[in-house]
N, C-alpha and C. Protein backbone atom coordinates (compact mmCIF):
# COMPACT_ATOMS: atom_id res chain seq x y z
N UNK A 1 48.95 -11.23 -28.34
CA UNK A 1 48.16 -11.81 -29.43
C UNK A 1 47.48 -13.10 -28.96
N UNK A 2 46.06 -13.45 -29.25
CA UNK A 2 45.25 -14.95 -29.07
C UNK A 2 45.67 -15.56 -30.24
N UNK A 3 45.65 -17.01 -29.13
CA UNK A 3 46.08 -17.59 -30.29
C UNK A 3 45.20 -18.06 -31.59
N UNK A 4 45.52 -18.24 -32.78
CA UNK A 4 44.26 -18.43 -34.07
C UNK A 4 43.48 -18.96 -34.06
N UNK A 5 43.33 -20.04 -33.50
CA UNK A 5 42.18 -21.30 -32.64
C UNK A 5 40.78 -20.36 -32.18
N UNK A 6 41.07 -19.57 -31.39
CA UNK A 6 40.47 -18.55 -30.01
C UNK A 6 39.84 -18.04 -30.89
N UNK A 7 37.88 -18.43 -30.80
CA UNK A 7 36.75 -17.56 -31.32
C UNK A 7 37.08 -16.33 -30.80
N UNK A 8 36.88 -15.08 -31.33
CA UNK A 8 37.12 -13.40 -30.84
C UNK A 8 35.16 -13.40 -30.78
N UNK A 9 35.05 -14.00 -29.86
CA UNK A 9 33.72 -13.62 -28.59
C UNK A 9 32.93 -12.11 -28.68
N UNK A 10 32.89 -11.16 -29.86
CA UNK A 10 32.43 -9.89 -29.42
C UNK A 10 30.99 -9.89 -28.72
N UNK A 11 31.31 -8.61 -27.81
CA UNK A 11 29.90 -8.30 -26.97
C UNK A 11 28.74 -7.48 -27.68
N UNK A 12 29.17 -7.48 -29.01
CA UNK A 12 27.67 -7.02 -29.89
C UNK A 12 26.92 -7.89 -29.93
N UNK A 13 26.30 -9.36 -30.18
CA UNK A 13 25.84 -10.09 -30.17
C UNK A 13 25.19 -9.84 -28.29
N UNK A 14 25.54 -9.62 -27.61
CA UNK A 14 25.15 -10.28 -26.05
C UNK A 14 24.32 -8.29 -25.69
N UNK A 15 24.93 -7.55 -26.39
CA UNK A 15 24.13 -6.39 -26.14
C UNK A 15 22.45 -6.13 -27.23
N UNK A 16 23.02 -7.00 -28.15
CA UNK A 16 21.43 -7.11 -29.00
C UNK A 16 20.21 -7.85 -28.42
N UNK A 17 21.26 -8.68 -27.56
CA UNK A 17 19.90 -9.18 -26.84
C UNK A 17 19.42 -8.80 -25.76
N UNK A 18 20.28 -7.55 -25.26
CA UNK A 18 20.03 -7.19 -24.10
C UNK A 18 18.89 -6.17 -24.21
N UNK A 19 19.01 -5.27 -25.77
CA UNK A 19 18.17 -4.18 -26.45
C UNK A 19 17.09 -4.70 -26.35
N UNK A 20 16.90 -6.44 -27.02
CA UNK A 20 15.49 -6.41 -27.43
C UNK A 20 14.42 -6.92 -26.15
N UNK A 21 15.32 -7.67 -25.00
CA UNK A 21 14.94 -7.73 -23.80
C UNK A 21 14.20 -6.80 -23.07
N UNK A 22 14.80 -5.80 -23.24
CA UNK A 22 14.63 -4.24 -22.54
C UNK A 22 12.99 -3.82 -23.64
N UNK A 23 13.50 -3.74 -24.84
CA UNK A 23 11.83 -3.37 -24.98
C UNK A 23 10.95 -4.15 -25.09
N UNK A 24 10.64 -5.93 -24.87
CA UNK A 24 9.88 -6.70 -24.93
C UNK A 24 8.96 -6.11 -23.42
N UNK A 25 10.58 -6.45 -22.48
CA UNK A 25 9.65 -5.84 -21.03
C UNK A 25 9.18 -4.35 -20.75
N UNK A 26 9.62 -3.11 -21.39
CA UNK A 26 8.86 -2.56 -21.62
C UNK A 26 7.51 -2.19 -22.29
N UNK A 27 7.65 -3.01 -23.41
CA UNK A 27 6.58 -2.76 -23.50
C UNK A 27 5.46 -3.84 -22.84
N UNK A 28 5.70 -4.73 -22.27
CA UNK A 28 4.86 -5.86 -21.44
C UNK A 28 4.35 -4.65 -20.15
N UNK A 29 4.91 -4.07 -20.03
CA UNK A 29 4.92 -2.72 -18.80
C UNK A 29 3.00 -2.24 -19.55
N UNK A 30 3.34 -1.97 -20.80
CA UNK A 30 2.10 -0.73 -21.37
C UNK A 30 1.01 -2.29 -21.66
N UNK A 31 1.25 -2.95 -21.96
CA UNK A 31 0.00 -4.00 -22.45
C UNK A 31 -0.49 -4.48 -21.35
N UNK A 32 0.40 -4.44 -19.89
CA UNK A 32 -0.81 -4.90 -18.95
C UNK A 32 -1.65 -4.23 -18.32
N UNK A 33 -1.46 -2.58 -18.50
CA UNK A 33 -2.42 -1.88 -18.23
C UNK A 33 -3.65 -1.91 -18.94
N UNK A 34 -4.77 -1.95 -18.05
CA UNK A 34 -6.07 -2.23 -18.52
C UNK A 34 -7.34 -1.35 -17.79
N UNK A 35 -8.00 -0.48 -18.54
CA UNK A 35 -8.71 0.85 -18.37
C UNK A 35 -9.72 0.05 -17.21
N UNK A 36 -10.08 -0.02 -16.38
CA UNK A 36 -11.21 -0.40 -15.98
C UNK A 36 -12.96 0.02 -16.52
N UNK A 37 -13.58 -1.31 -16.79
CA UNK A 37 -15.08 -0.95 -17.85
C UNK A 37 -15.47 0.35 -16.87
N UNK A 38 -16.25 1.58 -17.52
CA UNK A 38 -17.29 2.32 -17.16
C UNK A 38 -18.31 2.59 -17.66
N UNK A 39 -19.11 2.21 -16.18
CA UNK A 39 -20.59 2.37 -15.85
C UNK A 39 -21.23 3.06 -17.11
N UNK A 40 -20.58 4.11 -17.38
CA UNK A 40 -21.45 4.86 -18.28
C UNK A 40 -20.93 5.56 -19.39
N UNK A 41 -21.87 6.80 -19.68
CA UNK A 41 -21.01 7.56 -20.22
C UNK A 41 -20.57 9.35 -19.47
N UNK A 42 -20.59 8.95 -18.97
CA UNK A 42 -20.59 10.72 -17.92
C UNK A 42 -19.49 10.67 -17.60
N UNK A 43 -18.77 12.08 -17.13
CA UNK A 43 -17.80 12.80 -16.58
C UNK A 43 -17.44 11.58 -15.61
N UNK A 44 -18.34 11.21 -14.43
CA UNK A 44 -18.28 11.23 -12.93
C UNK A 44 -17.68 9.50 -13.12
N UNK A 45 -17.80 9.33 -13.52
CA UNK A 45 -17.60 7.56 -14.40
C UNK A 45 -16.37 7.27 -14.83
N UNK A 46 -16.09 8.31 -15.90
CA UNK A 46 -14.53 8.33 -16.25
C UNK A 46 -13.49 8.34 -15.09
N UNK A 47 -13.77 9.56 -14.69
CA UNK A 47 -13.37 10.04 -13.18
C UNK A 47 -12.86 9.10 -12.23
N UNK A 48 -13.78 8.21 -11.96
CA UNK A 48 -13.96 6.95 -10.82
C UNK A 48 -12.94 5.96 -11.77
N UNK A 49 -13.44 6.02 -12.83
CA UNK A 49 -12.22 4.59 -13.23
C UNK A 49 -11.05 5.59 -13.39
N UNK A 50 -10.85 6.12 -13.64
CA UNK A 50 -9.45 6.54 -14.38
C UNK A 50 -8.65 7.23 -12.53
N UNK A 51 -9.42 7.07 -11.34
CA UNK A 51 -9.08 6.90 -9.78
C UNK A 51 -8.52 5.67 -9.64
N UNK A 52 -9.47 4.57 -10.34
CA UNK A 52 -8.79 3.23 -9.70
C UNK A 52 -7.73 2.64 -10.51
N UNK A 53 -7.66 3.27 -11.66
CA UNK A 53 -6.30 2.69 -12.70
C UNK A 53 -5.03 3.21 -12.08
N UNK A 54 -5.55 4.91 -11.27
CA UNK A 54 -4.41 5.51 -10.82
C UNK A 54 -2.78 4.83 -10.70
N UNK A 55 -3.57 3.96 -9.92
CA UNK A 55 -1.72 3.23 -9.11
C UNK A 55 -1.42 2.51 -9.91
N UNK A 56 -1.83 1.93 -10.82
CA UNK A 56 -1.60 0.84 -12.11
C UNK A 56 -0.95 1.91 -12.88
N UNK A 57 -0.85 2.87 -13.38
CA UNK A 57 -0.74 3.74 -14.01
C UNK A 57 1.13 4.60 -13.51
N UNK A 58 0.82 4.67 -12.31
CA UNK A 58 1.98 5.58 -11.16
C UNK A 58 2.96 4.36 -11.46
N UNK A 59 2.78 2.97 -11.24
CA UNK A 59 3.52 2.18 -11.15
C UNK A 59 4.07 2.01 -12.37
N UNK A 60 3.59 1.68 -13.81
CA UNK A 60 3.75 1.88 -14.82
C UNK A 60 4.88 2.63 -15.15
N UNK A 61 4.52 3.88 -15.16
CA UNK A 61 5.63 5.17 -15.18
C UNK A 61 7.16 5.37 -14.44
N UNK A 62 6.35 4.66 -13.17
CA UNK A 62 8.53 4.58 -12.36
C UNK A 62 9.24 2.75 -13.10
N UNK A 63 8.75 2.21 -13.58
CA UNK A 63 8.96 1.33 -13.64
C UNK A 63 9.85 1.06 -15.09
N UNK A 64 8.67 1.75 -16.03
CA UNK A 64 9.18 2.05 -17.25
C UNK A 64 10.56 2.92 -17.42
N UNK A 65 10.68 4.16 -16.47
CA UNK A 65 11.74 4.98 -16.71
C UNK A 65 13.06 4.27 -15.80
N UNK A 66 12.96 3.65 -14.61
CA UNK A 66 13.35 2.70 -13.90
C UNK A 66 14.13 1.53 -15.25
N UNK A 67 13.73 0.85 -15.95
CA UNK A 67 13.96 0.21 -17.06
C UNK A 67 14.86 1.53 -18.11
N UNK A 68 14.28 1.81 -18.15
CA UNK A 68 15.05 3.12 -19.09
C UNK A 68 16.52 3.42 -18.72
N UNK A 69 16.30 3.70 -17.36
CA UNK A 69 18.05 4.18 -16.76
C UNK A 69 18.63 2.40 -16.92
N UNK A 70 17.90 2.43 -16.51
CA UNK A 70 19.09 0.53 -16.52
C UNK A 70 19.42 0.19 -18.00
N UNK A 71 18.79 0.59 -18.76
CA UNK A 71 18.69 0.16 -20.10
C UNK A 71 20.19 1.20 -20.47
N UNK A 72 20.08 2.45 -20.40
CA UNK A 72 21.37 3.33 -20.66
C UNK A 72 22.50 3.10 -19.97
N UNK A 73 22.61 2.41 -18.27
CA UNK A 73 23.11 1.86 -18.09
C UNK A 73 24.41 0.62 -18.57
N UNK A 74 23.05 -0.28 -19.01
CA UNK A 74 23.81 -1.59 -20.20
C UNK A 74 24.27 -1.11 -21.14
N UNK A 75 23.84 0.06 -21.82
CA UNK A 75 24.20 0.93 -23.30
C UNK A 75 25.83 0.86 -22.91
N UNK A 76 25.97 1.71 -22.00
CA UNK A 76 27.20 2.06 -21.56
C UNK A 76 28.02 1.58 -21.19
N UNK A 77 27.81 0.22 -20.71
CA UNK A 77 28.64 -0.59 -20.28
C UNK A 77 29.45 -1.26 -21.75
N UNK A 78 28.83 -1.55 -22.67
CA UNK A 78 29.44 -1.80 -23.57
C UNK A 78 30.16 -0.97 -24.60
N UNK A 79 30.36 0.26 -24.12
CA UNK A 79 30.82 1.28 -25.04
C UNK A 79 32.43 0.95 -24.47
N UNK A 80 32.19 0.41 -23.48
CA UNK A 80 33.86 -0.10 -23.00
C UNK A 80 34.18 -1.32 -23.08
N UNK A 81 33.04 -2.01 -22.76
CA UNK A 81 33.49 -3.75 -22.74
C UNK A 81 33.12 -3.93 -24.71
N UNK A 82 34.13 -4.36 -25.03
CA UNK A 82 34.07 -5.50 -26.40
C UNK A 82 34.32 -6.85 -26.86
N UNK A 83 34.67 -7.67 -25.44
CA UNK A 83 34.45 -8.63 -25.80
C UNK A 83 33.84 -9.57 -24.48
N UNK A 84 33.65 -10.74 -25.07
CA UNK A 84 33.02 -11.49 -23.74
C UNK A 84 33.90 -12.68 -23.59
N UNK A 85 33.59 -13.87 -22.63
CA UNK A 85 33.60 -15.04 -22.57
C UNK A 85 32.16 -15.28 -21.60
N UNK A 86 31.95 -16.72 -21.66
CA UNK A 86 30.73 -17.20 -20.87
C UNK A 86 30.51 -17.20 -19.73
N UNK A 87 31.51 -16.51 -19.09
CA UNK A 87 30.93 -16.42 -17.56
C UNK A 87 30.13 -14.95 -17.94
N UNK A 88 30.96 -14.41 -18.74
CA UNK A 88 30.62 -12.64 -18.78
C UNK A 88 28.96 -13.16 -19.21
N UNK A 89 28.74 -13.90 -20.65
CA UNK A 89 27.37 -13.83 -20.97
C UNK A 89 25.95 -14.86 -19.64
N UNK A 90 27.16 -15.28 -18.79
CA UNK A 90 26.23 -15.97 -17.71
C UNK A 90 25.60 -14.77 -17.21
N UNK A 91 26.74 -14.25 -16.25
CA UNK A 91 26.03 -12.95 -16.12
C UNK A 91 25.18 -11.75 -16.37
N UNK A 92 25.20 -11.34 -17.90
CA UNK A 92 24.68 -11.06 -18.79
C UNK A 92 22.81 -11.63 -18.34
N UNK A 93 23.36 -12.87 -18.70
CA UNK A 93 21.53 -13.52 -18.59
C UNK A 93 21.07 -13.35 -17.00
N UNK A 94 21.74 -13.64 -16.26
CA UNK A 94 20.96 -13.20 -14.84
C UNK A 94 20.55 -11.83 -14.99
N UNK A 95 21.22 -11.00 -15.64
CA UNK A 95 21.22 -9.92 -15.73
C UNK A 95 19.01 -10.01 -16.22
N UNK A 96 19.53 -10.17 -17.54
CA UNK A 96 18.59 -10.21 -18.35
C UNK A 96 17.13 -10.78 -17.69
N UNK A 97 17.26 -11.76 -16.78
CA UNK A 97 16.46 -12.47 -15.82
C UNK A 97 15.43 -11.90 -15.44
N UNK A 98 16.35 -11.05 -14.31
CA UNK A 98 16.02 -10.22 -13.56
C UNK A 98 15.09 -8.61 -14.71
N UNK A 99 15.94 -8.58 -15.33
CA UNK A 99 14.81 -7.17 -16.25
C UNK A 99 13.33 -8.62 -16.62
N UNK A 100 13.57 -9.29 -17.21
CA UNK A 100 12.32 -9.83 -17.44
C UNK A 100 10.84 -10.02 -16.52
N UNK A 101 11.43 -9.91 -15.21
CA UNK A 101 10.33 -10.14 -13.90
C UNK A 101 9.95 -8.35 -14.03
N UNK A 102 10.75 -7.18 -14.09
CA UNK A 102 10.06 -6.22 -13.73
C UNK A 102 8.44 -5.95 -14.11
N UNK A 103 8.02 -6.64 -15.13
CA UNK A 103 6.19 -6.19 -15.23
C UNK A 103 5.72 -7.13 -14.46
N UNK A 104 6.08 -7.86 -13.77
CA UNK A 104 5.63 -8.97 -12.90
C UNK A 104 5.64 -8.29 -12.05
N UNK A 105 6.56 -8.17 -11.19
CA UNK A 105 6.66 -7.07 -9.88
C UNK A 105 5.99 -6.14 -9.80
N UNK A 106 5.79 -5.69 -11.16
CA UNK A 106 5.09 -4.32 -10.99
C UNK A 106 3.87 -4.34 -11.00
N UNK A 107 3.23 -5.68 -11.76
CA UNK A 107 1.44 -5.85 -11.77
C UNK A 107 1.64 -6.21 -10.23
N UNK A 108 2.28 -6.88 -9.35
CA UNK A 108 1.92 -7.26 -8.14
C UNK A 108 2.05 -6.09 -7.32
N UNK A 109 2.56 -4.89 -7.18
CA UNK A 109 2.91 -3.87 -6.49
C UNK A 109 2.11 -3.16 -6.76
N UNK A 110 1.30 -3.05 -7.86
CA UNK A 110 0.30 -2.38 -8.51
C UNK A 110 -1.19 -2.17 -7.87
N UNK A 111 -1.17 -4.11 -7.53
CA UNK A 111 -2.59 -4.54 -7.09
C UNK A 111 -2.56 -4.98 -5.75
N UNK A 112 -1.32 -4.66 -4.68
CA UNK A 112 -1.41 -4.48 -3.68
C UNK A 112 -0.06 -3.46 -3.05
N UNK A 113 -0.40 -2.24 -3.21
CA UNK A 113 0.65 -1.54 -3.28
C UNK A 113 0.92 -0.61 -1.71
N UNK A 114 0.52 -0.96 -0.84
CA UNK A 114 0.52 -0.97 0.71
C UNK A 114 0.99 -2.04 1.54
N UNK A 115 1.19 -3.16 0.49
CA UNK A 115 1.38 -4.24 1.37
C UNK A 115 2.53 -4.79 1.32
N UNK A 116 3.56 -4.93 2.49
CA UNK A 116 4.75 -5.23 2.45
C UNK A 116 5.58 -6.29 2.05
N UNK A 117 4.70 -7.21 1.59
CA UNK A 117 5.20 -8.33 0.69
C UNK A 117 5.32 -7.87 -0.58
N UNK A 118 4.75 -7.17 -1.42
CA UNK A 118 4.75 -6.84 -2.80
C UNK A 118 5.88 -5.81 -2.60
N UNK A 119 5.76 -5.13 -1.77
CA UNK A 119 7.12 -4.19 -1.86
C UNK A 119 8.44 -4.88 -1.98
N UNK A 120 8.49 -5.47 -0.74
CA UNK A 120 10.03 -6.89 -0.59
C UNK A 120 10.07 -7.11 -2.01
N UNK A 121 8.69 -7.77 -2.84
CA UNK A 121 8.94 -8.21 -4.43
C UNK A 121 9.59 -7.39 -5.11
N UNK A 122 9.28 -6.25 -5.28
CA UNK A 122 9.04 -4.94 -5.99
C UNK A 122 10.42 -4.61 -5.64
N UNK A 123 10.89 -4.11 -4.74
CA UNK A 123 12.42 -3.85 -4.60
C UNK A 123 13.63 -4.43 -4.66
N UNK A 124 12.85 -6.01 -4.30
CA UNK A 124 14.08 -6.98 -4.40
C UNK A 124 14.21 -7.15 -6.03
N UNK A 125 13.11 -7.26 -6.65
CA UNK A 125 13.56 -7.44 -8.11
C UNK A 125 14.41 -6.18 -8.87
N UNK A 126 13.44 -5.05 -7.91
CA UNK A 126 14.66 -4.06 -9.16
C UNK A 126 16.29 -3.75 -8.46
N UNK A 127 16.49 -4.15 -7.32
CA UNK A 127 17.84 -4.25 -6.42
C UNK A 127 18.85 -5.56 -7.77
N UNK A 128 17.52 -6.53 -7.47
CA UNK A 128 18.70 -7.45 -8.42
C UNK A 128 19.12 -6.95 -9.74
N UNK A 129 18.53 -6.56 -10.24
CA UNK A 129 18.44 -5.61 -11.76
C UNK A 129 19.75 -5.20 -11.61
N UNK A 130 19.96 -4.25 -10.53
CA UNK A 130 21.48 -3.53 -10.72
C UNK A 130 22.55 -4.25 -10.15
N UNK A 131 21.94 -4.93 -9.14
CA UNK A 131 23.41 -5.77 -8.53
C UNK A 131 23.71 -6.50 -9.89
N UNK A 132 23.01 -7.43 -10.08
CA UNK A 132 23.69 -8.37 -11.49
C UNK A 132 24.25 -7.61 -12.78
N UNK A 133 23.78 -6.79 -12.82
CA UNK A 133 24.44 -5.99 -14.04
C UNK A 133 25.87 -5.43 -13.11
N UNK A 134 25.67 -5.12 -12.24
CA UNK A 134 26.96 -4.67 -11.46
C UNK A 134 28.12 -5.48 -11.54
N UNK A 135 27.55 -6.73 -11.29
CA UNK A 135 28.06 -7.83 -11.68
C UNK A 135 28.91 -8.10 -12.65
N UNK A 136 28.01 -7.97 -13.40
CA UNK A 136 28.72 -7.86 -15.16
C UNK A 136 29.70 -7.40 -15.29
N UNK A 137 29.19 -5.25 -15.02
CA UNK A 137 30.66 -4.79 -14.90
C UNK A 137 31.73 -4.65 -14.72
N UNK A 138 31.85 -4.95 -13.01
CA UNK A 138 33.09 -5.51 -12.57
C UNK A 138 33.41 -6.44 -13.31
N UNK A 139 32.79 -7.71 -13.23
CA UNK A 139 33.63 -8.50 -14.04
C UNK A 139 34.06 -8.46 -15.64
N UNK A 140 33.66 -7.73 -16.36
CA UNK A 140 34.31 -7.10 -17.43
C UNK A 140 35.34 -6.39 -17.31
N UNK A 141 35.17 -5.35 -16.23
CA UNK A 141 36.41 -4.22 -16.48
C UNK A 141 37.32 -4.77 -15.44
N UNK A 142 37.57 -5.18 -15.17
CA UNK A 142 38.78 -6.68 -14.12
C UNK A 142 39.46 -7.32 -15.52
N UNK A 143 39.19 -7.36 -16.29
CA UNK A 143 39.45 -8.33 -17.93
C UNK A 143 39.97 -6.94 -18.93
N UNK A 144 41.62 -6.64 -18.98
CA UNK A 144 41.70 -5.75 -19.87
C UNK A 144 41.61 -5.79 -21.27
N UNK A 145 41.97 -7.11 -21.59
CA UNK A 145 41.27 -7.61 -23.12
C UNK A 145 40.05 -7.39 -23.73
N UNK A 146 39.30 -7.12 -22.14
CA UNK A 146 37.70 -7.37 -22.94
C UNK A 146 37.48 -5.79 -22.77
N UNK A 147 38.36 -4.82 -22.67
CA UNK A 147 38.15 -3.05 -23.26
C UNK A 147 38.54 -2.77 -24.45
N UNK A 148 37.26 -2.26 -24.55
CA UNK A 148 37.65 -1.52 -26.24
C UNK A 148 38.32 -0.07 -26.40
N UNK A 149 38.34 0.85 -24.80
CA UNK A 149 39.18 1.62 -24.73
C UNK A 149 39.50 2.18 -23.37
N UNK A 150 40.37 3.37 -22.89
CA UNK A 150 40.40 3.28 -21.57
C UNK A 150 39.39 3.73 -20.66
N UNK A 151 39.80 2.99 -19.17
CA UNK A 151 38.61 3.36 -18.90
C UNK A 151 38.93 3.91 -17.54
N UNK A 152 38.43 5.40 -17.43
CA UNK A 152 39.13 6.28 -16.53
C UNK A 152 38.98 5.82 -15.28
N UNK A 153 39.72 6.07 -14.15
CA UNK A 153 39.07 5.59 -12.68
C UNK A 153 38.38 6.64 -11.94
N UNK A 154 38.03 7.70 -12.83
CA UNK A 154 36.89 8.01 -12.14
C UNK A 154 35.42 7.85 -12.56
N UNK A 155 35.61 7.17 -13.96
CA UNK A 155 34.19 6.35 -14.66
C UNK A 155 33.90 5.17 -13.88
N UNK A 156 35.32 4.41 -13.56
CA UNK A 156 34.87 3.11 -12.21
C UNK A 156 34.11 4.04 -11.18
N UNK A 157 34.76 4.13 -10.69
CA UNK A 157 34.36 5.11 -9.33
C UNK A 157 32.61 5.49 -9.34
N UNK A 158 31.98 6.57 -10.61
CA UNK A 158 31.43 6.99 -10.76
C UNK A 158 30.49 6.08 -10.70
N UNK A 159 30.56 4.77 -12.07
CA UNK A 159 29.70 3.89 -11.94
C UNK A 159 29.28 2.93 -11.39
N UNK A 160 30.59 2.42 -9.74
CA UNK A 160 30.18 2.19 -8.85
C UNK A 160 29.20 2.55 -8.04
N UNK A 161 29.25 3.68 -7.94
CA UNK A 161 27.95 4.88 -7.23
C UNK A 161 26.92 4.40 -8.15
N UNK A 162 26.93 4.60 -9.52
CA UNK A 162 25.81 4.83 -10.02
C UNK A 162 24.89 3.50 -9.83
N UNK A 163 25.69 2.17 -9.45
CA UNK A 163 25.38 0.79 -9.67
C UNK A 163 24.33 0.31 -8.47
N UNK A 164 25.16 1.08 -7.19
CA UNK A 164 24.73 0.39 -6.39
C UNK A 164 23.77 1.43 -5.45
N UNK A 165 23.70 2.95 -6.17
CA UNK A 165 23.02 3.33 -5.23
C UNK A 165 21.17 3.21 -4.88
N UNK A 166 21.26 2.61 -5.83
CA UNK A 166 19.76 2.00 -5.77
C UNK A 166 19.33 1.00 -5.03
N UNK A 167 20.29 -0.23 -5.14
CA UNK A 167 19.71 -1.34 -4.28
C UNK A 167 19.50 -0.86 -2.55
N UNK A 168 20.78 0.23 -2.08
CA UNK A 168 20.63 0.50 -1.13
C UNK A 168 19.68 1.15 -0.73
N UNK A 169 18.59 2.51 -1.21
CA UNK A 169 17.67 2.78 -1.13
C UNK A 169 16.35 2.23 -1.24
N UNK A 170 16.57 1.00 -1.72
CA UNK A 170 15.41 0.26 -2.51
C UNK A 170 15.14 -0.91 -0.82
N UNK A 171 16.33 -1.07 -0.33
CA UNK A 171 17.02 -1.81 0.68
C UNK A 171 16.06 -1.31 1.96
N UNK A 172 16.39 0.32 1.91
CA UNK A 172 15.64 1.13 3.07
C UNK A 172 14.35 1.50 2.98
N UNK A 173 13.93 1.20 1.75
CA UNK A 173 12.23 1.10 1.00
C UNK A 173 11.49 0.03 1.66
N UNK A 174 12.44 -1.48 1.72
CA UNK A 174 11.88 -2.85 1.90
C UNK A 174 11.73 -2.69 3.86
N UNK A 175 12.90 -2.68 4.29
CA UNK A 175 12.82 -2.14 5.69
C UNK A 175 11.70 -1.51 6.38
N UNK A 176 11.20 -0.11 6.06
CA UNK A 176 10.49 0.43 6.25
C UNK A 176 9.50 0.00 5.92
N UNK A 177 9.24 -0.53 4.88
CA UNK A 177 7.83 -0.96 4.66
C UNK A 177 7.02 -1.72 5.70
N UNK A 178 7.39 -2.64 6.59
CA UNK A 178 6.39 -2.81 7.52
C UNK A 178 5.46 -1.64 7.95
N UNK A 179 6.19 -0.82 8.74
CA UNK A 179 5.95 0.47 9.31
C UNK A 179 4.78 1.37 8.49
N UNK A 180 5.72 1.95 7.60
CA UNK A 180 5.42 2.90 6.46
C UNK A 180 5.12 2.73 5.46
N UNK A 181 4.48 1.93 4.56
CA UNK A 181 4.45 1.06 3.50
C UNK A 181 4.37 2.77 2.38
N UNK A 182 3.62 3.40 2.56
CA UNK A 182 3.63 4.62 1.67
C UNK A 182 5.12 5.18 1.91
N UNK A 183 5.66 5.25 2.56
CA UNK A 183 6.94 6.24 2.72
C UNK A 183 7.87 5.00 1.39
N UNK A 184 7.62 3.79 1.76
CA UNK A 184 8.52 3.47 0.85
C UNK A 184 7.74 3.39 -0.69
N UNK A 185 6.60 3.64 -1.42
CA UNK A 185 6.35 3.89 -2.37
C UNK A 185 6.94 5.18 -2.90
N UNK A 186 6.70 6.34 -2.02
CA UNK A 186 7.43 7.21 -2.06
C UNK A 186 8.85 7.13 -2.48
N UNK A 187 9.38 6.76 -1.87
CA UNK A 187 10.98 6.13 -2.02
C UNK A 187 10.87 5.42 -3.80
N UNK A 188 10.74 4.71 -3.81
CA UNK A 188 10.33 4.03 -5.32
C UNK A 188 10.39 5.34 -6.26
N UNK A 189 9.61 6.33 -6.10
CA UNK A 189 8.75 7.48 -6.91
C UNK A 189 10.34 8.12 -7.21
N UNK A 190 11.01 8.67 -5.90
CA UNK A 190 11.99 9.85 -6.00
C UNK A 190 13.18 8.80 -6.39
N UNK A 191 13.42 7.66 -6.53
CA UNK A 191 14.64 6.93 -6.23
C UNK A 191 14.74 7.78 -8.15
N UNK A 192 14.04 6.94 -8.98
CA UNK A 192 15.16 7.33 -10.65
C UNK A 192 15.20 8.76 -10.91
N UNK A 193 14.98 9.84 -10.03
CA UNK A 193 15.19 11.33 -10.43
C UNK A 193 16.51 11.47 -9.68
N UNK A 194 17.34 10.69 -8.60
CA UNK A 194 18.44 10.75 -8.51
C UNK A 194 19.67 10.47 -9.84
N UNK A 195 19.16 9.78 -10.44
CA UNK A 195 19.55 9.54 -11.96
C UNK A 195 19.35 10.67 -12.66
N UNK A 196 19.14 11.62 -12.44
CA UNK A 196 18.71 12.77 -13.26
C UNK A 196 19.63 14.07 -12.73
N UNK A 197 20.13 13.71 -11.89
CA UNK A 197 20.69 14.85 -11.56
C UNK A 197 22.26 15.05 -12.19
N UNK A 198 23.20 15.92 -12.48
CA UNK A 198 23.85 15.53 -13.11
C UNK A 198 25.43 14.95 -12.02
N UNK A 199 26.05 14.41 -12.81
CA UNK A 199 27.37 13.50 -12.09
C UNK A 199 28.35 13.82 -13.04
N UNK A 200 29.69 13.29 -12.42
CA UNK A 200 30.81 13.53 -13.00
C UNK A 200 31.22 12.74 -14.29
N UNK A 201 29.98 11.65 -14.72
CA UNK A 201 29.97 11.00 -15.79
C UNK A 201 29.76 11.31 -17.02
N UNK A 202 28.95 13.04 -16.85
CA UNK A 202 28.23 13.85 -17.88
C UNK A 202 29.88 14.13 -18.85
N UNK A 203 30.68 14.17 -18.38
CA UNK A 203 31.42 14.80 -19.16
C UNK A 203 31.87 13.60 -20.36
N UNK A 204 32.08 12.39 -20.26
CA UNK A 204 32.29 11.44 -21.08
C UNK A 204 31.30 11.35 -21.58
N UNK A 205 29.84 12.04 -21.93
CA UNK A 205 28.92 11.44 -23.09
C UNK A 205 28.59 12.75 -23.97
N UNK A 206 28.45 12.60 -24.94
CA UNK A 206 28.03 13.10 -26.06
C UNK A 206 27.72 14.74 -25.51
């Protein structure tokens, strides 16, 4: 038992802000896309702009669903963690930090998307995305007070994998990019359909 003094800290409050975080920067994702003016009114016009929005557009789309898995991610994390203290909500906000730069990264990766500095940006921001939330986790589920129920060790396990296998690919994205700067856009493209495939986590949801 805490003693009566001891605020009971719940992590509903620190996940509401994590919700509305998640769709501010998503939708900051759709408002910075911007059609480029055309010349005219013809086929051949549309065509040409709706070529050069292309990568503004490609980027958009991994970025947004990219946000999406991380977002179900955080969902989930709190379906176990229920309570906090302030290191947990420190973390939390780096957490949160880091989602806030993704339309940043992504207008810069957007408008130079061959070039290996915007990539380093571009990967290092969404690497931090999961390390710090990784962060979180561990340090929540290390804290048995702060579970609201059990939590299997092969859901650790699982969501270890699930945490970190991105930064590492994202890792071999930044690497390569001198070289290959497309191979690691590529990489970017296929990395959140690994999220799609199914894992041993499927069985604990709905």
């Amino acid at each position: 038992m805490e003693p009566k003094h001891k605020l009971p800290l719940r992590s509903v409050r620190l996940e509401a802000l994590g919700d509305g975080i998640f769709a501010v920067a998503m939708t900051i994702l759709a408002i910075e896309l911007k059609w480029p003016q055309l010349e005219n009114d013809s086929f051949a016009a549309f065509t040409s702009s709706f070529h050069e929005i292309l990568p503004e557009l490609l980027c958009y789309v991994v970025s947004f669903i990219v946000l999406g898995i991380m977002w179900f991610g955080h969902r989930m994390m709190f379906e176990y963690i229920g309570k906090t203290n302030r290191h947990f909500i420190f973390l939390g906000v780096l957490f949160y930090m880091m989602v806030c730069l993704v339309p940043f990264s992504t207008r810069f990766v957007a408008e130079n998307a061959l070039q290996w500095g915007t990539i380093l940006v571009y990967g290092s921001n969404l690497s931090l995305c999961n390390l710090t939330l990784y962060a979180q986790w561990s340090y929540g589920i290390k804290r048995p007070h702060f579970l609201e129920r059990d939590l299997p060790d092969e859901v650790r396990k699982e969501a270890r994998i699930s945490f970190l296998i991105s930064p590492v690919v994202y890792a071999i994205a930044i690497v390569i990019s001198v070289w290959l700067p497309m191979a690691s856009i590529v990489i970017f493209i296929i990395t959140p359909i690994l999220y799609l495939i199914p894992n041993k986590l499927d069985k604990y949801l709905p």
